[in-house]
C-alpha atoms as a PDB file:
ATOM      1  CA  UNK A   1      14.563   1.824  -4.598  1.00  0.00           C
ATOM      2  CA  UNK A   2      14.319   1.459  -0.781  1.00  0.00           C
ATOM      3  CA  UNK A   3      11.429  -0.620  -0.583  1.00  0.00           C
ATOM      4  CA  UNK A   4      10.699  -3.520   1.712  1.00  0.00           C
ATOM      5  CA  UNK A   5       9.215  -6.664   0.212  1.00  0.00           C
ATOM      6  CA  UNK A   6       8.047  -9.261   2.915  1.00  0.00           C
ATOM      7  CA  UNK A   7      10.105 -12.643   2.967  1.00  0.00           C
ATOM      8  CA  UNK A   8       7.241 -14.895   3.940  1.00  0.00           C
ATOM      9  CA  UNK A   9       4.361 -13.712   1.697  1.00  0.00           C
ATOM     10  CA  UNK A  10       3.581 -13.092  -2.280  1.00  0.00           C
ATOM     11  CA  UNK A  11       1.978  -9.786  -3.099  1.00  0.00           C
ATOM     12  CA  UNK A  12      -1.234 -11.627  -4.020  1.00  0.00           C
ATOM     13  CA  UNK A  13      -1.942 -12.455  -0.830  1.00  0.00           C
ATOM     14  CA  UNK A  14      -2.051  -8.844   0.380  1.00  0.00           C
ATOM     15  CA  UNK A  15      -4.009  -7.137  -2.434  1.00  0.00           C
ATOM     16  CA  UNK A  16      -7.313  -7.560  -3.936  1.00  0.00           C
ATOM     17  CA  UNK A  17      -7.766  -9.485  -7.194  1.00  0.00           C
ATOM     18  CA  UNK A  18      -8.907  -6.165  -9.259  1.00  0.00           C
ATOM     19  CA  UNK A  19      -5.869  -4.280  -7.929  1.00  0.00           C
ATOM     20  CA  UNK A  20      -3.518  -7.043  -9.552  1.00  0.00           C
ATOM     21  CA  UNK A  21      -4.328  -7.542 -12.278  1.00  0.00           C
ATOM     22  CA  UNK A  22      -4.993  -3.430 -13.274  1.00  0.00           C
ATOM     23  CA  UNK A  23      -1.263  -3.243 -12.092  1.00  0.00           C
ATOM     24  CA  UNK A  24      -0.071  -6.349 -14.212  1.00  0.00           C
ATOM     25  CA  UNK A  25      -1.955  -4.999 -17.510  1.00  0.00           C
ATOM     26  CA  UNK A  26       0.107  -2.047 -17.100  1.00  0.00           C
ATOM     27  CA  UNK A  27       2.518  -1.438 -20.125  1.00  0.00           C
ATOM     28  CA  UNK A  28       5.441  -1.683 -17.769  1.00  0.00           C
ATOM     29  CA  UNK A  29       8.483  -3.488 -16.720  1.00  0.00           C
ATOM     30  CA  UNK A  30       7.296  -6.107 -14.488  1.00  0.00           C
ATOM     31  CA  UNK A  31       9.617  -5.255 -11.671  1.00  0.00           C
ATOM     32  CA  UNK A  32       7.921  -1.996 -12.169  1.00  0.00           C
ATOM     33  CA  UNK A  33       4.590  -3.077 -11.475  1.00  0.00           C
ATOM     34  CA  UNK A  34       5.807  -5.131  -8.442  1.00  0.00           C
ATOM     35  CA  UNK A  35       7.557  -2.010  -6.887  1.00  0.00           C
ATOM     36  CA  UNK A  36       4.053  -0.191  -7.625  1.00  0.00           C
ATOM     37  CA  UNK A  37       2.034  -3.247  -5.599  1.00  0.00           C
ATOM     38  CA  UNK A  38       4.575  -3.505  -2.767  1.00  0.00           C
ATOM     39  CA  UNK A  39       4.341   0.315  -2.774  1.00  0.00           C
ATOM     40  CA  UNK A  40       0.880   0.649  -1.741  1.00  0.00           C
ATOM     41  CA  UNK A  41       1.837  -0.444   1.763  1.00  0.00           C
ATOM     42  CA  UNK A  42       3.515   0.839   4.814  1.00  0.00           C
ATOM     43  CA  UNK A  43       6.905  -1.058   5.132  1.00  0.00           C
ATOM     44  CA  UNK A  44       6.373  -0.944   9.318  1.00  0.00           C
ATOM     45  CA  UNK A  45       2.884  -3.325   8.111  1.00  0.00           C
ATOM     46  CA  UNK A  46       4.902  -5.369   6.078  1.00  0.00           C
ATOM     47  CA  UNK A  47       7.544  -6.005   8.536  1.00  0.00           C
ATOM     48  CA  UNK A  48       4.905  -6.575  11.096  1.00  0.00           C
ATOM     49  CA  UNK A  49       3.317  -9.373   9.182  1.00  0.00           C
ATOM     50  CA  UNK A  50       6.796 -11.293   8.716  1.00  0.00           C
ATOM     51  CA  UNK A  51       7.729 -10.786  12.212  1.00  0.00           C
ATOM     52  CA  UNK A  52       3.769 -12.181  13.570  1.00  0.00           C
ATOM     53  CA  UNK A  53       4.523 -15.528  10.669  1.00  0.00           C
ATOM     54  CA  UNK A  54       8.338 -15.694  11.711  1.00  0.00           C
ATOM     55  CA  UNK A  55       7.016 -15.646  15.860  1.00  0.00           C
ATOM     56  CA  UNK A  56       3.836 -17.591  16.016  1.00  0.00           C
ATOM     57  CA  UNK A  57       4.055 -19.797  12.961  1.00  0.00           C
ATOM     58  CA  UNK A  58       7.198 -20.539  11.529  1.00  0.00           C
ATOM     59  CA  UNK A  59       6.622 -23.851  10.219  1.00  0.00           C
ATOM     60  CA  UNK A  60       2.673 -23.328   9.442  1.00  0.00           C
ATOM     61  CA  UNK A  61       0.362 -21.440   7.017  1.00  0.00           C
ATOM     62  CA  UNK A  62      -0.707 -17.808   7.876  1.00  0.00           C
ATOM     63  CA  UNK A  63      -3.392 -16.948   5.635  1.00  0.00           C
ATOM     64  CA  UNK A  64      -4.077 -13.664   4.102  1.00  0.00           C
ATOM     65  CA  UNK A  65      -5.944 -13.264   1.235  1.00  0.00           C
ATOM     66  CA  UNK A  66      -6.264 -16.915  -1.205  1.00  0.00           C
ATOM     67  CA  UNK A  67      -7.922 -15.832  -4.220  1.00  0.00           C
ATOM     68  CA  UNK A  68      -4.782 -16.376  -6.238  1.00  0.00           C
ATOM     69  CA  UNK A  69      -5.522 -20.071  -5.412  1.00  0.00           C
ATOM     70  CA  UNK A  70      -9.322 -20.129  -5.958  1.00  0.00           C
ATOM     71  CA  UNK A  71      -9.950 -19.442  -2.441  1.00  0.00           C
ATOM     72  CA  UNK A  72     -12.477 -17.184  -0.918  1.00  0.00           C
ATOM     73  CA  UNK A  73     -10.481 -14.524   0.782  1.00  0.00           C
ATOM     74  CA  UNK A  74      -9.822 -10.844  -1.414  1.00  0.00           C
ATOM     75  CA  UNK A  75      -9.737  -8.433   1.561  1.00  0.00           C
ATOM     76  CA  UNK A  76      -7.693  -9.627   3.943  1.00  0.00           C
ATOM     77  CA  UNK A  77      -5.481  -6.998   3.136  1.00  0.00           C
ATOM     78  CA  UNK A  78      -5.379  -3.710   1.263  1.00  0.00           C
ATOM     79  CA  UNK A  79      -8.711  -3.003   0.746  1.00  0.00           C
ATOM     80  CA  UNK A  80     -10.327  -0.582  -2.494  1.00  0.00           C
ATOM     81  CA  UNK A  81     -13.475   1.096  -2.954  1.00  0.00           C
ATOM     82  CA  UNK A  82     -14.851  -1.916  -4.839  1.00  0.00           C
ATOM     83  CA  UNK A  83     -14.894  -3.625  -1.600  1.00  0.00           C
ATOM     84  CA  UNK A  84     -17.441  -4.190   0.110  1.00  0.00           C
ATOM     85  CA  UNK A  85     -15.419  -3.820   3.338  1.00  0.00           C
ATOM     86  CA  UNK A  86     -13.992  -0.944   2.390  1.00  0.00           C
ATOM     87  CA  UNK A  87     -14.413   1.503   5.127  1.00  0.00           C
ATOM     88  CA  UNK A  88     -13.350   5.529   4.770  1.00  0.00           C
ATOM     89  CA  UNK A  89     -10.141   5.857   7.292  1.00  0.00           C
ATOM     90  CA  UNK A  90      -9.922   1.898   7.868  1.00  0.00           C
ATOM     91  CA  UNK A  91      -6.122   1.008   7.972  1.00  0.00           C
ATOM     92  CA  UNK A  92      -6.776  -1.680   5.476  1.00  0.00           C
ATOM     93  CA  UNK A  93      -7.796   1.214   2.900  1.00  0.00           C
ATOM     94  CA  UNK A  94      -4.261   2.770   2.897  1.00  0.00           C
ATOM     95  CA  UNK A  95      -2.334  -0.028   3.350  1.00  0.00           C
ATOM     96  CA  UNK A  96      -1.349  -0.274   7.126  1.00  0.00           C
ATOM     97  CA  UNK A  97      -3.329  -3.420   7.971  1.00  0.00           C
ATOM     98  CA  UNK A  98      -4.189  -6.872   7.374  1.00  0.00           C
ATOM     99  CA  UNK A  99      -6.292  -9.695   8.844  1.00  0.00           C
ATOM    100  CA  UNK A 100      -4.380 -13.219   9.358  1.00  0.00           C
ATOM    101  CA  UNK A 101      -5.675 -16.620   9.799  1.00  0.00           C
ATOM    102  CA  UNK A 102      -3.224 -18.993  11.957  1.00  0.00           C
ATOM    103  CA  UNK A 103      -3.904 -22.687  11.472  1.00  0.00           C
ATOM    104  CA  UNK A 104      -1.270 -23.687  14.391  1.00  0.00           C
ATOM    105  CA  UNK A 105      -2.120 -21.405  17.452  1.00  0.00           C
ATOM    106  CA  UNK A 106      -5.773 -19.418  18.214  1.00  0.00           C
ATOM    107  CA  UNK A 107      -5.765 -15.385  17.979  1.00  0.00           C
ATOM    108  CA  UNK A 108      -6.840 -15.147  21.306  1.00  0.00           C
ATOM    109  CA  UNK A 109      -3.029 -16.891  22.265  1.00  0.00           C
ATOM    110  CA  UNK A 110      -1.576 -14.416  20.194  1.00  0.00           C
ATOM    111  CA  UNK A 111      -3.061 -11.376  21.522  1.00  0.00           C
ATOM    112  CA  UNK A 112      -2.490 -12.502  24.773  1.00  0.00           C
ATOM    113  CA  UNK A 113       1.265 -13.159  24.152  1.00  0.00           C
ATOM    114  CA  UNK A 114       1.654  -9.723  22.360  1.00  0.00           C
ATOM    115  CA  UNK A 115       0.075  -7.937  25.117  1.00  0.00           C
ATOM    116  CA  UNK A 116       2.631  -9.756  27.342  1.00  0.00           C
ATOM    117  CA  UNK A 117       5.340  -8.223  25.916  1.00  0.00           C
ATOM    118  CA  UNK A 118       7.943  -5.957  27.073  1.00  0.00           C
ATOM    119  CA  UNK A 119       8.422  -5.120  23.027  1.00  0.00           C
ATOM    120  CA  UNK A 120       6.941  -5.775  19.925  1.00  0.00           C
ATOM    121  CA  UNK A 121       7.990  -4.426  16.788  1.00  0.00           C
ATOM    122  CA  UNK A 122       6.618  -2.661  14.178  1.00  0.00           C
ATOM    123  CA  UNK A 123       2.650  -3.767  14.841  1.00  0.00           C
ATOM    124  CA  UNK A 124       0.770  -1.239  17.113  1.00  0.00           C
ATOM    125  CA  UNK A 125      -2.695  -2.297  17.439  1.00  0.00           C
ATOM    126  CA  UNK A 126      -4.779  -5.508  17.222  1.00  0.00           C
ATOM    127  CA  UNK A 127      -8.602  -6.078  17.259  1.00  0.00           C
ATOM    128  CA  UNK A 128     -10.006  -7.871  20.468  1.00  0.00           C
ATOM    129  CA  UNK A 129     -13.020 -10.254  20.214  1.00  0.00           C
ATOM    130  CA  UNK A 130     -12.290 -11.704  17.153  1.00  0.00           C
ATOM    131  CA  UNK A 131     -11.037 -14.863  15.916  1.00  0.00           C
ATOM    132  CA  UNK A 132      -8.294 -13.993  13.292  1.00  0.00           C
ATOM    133  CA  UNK A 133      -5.539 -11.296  13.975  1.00  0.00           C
ATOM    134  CA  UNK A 134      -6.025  -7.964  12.726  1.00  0.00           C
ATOM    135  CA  UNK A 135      -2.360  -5.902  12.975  1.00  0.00           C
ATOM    136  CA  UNK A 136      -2.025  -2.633  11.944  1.00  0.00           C
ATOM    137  CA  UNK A 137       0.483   0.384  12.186  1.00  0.00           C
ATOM    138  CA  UNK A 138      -2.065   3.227  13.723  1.00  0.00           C
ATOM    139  CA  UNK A 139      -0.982   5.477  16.198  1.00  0.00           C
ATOM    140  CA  UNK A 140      -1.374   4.870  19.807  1.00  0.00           C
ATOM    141  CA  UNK A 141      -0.350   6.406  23.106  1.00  0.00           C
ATOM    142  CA  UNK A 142       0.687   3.493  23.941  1.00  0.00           C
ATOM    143  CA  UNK A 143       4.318   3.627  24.797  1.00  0.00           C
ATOM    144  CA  UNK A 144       6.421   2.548  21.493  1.00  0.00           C
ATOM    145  CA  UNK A 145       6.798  -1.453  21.645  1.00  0.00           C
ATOM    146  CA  UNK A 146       3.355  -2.190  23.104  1.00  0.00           C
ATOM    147  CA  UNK A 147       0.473  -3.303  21.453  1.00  0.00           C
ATOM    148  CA  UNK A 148      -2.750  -1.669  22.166  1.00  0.00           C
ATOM    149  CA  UNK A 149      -6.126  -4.228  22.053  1.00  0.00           C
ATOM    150  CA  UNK A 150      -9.035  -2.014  20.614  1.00  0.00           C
ATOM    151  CA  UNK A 151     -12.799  -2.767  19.944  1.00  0.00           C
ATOM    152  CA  UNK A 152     -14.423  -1.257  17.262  1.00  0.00           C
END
């Protein structure tokens, strides 16, 4: 199966809790249930998301989503109907965007740097005026390579 898996983070970081473990109570091969998870999002997001930990914080956390360690974060990622941030048409909701907290460097430094660029793969937008990184795969008319700011 051509499917890209990201290098630099575990599927639980990227879906919701309920979505897990429906998936893992599945009567199915477990590599079957992984390439149903991993499935559920655009390989251009996932690639984005390596290439934003492998740039800005190689040797530091990137958070996601933690509640496969206790922690309070379940939609940091994709994002069902039983969330309460679940928005109709939101990028999270079909898989093509994720919100990332950098422990090493503020979001304001990244967006600045990515808007910088001459070319940035894979990510096309990112949310201005907030302090975490939200990167998603959406359309622009931005030439291909640049990274449009937008303000929802």
């Amino acid at each position: 199966m051509n499917q890209y898996r990201c290098k630099n983070f575990i599927i639980q970081e990227l879906v919701p809790e309920d979505i897990y473990i429906a998936v893992m109570l599945l009567p199915l091969h477990e590599e079957a249930k992984l390439n149903m998870l991993w499935g559920m999002f655009d390989p251009e997001a996932l690639k984005g998301l390596d290439w934003l930990k492998e740039t800005y914080s190689p040797d530091h956390p990137v958070i996601i989503n933690t509640w496969w360690w206790c922690g309070g974060r379940g939609h940091s990622g994709l994002r069902d109907t039983n969330s309460r941030y679940y928005r109709e048409g939101s990028m999270h909701s079909i898989g093509c965007a994720f919100d990332l907290l950098f422990e090493n460097i503020t979001a304001q430094e990244i967006r600045d740097d990515l808007t910088e660029r001459k070319y940035v793969p894979y990510i096309t937008r990112v949310e201005g005026g907030v302090s975490w990184i939200h990167m998603d795969t959406k359309p622009t008319n931005m030439p291909e390579g640049l990274v449009y700011v937008f303000n929802p």
